[in-house]
C-alpha atoms as a PDB file:
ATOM      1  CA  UNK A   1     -27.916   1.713   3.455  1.00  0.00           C
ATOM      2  CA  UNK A   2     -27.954   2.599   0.111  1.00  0.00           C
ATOM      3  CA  UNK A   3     -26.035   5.569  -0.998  1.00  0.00           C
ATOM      4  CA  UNK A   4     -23.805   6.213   2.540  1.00  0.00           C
ATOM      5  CA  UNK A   5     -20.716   7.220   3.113  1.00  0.00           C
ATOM      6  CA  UNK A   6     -18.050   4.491   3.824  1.00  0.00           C
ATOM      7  CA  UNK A   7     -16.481   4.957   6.683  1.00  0.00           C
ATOM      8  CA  UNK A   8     -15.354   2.551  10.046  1.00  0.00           C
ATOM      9  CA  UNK A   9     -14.186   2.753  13.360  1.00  0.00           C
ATOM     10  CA  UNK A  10     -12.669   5.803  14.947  1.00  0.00           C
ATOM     11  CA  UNK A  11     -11.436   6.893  11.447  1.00  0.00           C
ATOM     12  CA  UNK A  12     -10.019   8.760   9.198  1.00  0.00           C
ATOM     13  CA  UNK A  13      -7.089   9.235  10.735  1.00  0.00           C
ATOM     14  CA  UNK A  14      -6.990  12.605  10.238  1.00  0.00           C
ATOM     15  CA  UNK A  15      -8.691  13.384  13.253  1.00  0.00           C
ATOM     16  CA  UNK A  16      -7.339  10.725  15.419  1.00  0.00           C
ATOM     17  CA  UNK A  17      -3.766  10.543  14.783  1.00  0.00           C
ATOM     18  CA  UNK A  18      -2.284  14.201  15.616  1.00  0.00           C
ATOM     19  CA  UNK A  19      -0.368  15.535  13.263  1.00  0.00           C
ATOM     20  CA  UNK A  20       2.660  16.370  14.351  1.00  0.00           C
ATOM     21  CA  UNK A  21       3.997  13.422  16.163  1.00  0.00           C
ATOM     22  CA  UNK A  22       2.765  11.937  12.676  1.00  0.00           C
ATOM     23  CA  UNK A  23       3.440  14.595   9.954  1.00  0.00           C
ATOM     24  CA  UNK A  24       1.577  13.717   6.624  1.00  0.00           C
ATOM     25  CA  UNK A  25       1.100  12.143   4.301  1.00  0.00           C
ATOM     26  CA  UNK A  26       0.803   8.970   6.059  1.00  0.00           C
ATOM     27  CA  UNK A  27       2.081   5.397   4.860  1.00  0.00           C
ATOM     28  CA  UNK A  28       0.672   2.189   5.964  1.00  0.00           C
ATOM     29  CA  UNK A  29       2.829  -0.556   6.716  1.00  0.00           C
ATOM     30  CA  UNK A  30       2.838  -3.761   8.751  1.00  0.00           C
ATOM     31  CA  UNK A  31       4.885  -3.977  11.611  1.00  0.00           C
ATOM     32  CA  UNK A  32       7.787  -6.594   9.640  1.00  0.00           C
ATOM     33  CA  UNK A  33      11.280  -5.561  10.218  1.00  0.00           C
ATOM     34  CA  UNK A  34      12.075  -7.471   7.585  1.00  0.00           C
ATOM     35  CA  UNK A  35      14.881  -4.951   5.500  1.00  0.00           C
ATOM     36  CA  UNK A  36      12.786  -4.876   2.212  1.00  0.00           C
ATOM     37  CA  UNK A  37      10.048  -3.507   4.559  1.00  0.00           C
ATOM     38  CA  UNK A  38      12.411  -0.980   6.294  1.00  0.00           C
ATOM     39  CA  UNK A  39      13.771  -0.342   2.700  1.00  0.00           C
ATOM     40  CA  UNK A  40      10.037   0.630   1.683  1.00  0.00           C
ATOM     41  CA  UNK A  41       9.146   2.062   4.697  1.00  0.00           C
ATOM     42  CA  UNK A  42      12.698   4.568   4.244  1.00  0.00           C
ATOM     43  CA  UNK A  43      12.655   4.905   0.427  1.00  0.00           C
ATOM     44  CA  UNK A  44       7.959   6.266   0.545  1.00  0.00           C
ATOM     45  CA  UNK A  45       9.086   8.987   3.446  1.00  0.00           C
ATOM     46  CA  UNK A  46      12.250  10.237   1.489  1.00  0.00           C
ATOM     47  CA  UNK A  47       9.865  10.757  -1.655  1.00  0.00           C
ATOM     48  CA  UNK A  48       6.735  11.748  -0.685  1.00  0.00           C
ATOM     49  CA  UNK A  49       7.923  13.032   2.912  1.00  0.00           C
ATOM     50  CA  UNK A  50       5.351  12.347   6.124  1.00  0.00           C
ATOM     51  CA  UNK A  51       5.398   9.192   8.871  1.00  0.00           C
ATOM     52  CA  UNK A  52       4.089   5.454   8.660  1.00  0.00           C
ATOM     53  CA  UNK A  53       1.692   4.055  10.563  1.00  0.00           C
ATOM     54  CA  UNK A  54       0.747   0.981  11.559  1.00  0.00           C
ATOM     55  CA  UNK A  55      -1.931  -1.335  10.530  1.00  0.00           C
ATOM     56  CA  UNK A  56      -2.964  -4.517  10.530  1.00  0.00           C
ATOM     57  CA  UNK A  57      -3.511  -6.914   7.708  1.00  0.00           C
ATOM     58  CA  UNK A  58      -3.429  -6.247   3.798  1.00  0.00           C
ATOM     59  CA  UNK A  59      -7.392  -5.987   3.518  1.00  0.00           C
ATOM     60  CA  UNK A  60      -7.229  -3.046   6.313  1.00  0.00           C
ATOM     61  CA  UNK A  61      -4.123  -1.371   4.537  1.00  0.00           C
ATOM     62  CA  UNK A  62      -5.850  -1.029   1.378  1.00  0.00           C
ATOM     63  CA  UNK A  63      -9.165  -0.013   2.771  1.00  0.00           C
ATOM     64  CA  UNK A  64      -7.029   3.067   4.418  1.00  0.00           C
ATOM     65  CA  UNK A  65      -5.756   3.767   1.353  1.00  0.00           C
ATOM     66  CA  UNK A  66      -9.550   3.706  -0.945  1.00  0.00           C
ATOM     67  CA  UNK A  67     -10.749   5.707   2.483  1.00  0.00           C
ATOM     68  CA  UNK A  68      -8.044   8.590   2.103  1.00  0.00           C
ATOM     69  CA  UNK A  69      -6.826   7.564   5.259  1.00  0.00           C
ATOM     70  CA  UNK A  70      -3.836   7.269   4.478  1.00  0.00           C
ATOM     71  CA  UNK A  71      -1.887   8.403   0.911  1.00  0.00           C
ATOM     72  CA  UNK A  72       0.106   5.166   0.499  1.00  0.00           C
ATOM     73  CA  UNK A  73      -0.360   1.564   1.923  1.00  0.00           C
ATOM     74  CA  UNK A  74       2.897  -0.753   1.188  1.00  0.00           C
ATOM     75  CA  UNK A  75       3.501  -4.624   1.861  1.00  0.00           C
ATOM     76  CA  UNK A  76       6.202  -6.700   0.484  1.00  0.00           C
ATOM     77  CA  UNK A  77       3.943 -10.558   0.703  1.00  0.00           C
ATOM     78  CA  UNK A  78       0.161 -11.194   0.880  1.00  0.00           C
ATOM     79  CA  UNK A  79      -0.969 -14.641   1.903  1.00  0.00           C
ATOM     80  CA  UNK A  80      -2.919 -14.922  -1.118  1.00  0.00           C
ATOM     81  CA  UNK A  81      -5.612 -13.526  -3.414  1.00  0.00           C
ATOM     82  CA  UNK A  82      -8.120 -13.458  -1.042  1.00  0.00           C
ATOM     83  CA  UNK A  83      -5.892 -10.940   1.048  1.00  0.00           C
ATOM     84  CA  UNK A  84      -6.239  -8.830  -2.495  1.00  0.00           C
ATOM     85  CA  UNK A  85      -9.367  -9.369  -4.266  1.00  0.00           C
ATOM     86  CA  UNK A  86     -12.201  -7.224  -2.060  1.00  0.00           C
ATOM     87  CA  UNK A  87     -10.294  -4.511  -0.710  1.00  0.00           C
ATOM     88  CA  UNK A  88      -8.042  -4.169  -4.610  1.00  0.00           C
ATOM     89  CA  UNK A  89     -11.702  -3.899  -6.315  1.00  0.00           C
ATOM     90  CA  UNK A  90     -13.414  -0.934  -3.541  1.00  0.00           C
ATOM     91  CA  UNK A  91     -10.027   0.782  -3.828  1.00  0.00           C
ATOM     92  CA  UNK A  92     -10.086   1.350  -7.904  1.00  0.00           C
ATOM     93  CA  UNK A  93     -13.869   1.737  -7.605  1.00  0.00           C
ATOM     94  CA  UNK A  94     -12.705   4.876  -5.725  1.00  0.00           C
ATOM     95  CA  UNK A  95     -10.492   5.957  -7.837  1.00  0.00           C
ATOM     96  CA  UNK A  96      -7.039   4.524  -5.808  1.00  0.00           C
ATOM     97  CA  UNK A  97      -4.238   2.728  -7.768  1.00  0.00           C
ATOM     98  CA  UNK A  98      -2.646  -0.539  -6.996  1.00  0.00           C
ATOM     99  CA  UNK A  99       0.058  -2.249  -8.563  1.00  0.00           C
ATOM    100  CA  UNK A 100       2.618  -5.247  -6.629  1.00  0.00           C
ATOM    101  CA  UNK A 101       5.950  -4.011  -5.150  1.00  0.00           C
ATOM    102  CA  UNK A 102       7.491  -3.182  -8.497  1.00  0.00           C
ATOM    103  CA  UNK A 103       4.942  -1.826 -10.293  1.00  0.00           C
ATOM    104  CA  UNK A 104       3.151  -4.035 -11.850  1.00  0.00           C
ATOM    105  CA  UNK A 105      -0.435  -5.542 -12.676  1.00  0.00           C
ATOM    106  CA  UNK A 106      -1.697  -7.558  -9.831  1.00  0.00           C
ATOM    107  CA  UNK A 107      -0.681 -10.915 -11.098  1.00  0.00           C
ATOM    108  CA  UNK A 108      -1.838 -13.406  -8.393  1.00  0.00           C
ATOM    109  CA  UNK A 109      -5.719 -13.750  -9.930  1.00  0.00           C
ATOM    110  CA  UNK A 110      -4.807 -15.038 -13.206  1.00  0.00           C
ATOM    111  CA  UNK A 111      -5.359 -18.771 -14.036  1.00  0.00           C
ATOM    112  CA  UNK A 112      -2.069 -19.722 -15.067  1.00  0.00           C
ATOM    113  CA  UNK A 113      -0.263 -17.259 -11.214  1.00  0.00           C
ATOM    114  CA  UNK A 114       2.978 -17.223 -11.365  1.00  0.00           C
ATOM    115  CA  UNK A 115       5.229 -19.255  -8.734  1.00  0.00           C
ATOM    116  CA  UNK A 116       5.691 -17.069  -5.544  1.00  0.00           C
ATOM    117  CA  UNK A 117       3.459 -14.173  -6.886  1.00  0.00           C
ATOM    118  CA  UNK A 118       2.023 -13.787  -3.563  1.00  0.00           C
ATOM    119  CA  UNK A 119       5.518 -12.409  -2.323  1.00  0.00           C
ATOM    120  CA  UNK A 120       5.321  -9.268  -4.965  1.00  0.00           C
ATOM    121  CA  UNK A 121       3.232  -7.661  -2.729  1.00  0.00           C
ATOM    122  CA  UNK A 122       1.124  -4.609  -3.761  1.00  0.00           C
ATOM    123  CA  UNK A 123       1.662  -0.886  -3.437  1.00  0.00           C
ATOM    124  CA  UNK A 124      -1.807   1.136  -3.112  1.00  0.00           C
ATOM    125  CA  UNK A 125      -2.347   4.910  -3.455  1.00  0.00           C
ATOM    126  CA  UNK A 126      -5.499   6.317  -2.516  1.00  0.00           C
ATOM    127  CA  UNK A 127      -8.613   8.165  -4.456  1.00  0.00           C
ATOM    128  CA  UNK A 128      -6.974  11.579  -5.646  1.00  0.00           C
ATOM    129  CA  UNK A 129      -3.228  11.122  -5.426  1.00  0.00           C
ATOM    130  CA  UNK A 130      -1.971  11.823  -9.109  1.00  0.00           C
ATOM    131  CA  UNK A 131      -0.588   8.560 -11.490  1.00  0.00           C
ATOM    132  CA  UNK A 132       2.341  10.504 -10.889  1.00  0.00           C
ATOM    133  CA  UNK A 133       2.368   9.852  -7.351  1.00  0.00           C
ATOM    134  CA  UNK A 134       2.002   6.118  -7.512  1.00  0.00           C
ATOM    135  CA  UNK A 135       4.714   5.521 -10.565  1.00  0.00           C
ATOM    136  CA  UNK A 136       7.313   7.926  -8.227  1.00  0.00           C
ATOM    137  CA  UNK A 137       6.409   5.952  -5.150  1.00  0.00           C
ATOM    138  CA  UNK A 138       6.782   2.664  -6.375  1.00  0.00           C
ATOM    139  CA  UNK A 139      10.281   4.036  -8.605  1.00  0.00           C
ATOM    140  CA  UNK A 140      11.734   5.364  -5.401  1.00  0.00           C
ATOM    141  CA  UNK A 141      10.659   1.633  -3.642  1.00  0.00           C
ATOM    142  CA  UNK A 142      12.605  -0.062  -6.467  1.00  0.00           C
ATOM    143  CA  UNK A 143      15.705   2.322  -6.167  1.00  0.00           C
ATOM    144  CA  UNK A 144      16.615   0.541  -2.870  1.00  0.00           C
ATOM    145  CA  UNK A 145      18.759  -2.246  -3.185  1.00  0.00           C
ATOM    146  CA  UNK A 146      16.994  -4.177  -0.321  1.00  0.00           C
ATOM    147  CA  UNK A 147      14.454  -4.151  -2.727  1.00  0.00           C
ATOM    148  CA  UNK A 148      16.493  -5.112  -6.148  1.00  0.00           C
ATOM    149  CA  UNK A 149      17.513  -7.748  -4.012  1.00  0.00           C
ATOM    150  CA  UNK A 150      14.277  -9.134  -2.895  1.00  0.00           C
ATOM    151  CA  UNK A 151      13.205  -8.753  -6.573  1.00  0.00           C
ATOM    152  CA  UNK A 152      15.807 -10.776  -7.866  1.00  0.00           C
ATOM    153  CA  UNK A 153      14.841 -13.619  -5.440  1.00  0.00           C
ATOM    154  CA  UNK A 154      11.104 -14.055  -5.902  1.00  0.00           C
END
């Protein structure tokens, strides 16, 4: 229908996820334990305070964040542009920011992608969250030397 609100599911989480088992701002993550993704998970609730939560696939993450669902969605690989491409274009459409782990442009659409781009992952911040919040987020992300480290191997 032309012209209707986006929305999905039992969402936003606002109403479904109390508040203060969960304080907010919420971050979505995977489930990885991997350490960069503990490291990211650690460095987005010391800066911005709140809780993560949970989702499921890249796509969804991204989705929460162009929905306001959730201020911040954060993963450290994507499988590929396809994980990228839909959700990265409805999220700016609404106004949300994404960049890859360290900040910068989406690289993994270009003709000539760079070798392993798919493991710079992608920060996203949702519609109305300042620049400001995005550039901290993703500065506080590469403060952590979980992260340096994981930079310096891709």
């Amino acid at each position: 229908v032309v012209g209707a609100t986006l929305t999905r599911g039992p969402f936003p989480l606002e109403k479904h996820i109390e508040g203060i088992k969960y304080p907010r701002p919420h971050h979505a993550t995977g489930d990885s334990s991997s350490e960069v993704m503990e490291a990211c998970r650690r460095a987005a609730i010391k800066k911005h305070k709140g809780s993560n939560v949970i989702y499921g696939g890249a796509g969804n993450k991204i989705l929460a964040a162009a929905l306001g669902e959730v201020a911040s969605s954060i993963q450290h690989k994507v499988g590929g542009a396809w994980d990228l491409c839909a959700p990265q274009a409805i999220l700016k459409g609404m106004g949300g920011k994404m960049t890859d782990l360290f900040g910068e442009e989406i690289a993994i659409y270009s003709d000539d992608v760079p070798p392993r781009c798919n493991e710079r992952g992608y920060v996203a911040t949702s519609p109305g969250s300042e620049d400001l919040f995005h550039e901290a987020l993703v500065a506080a992300i590469l403060a952590q030397p979980e992260v340096q480290k994981y930079k310096n191997n891709v």
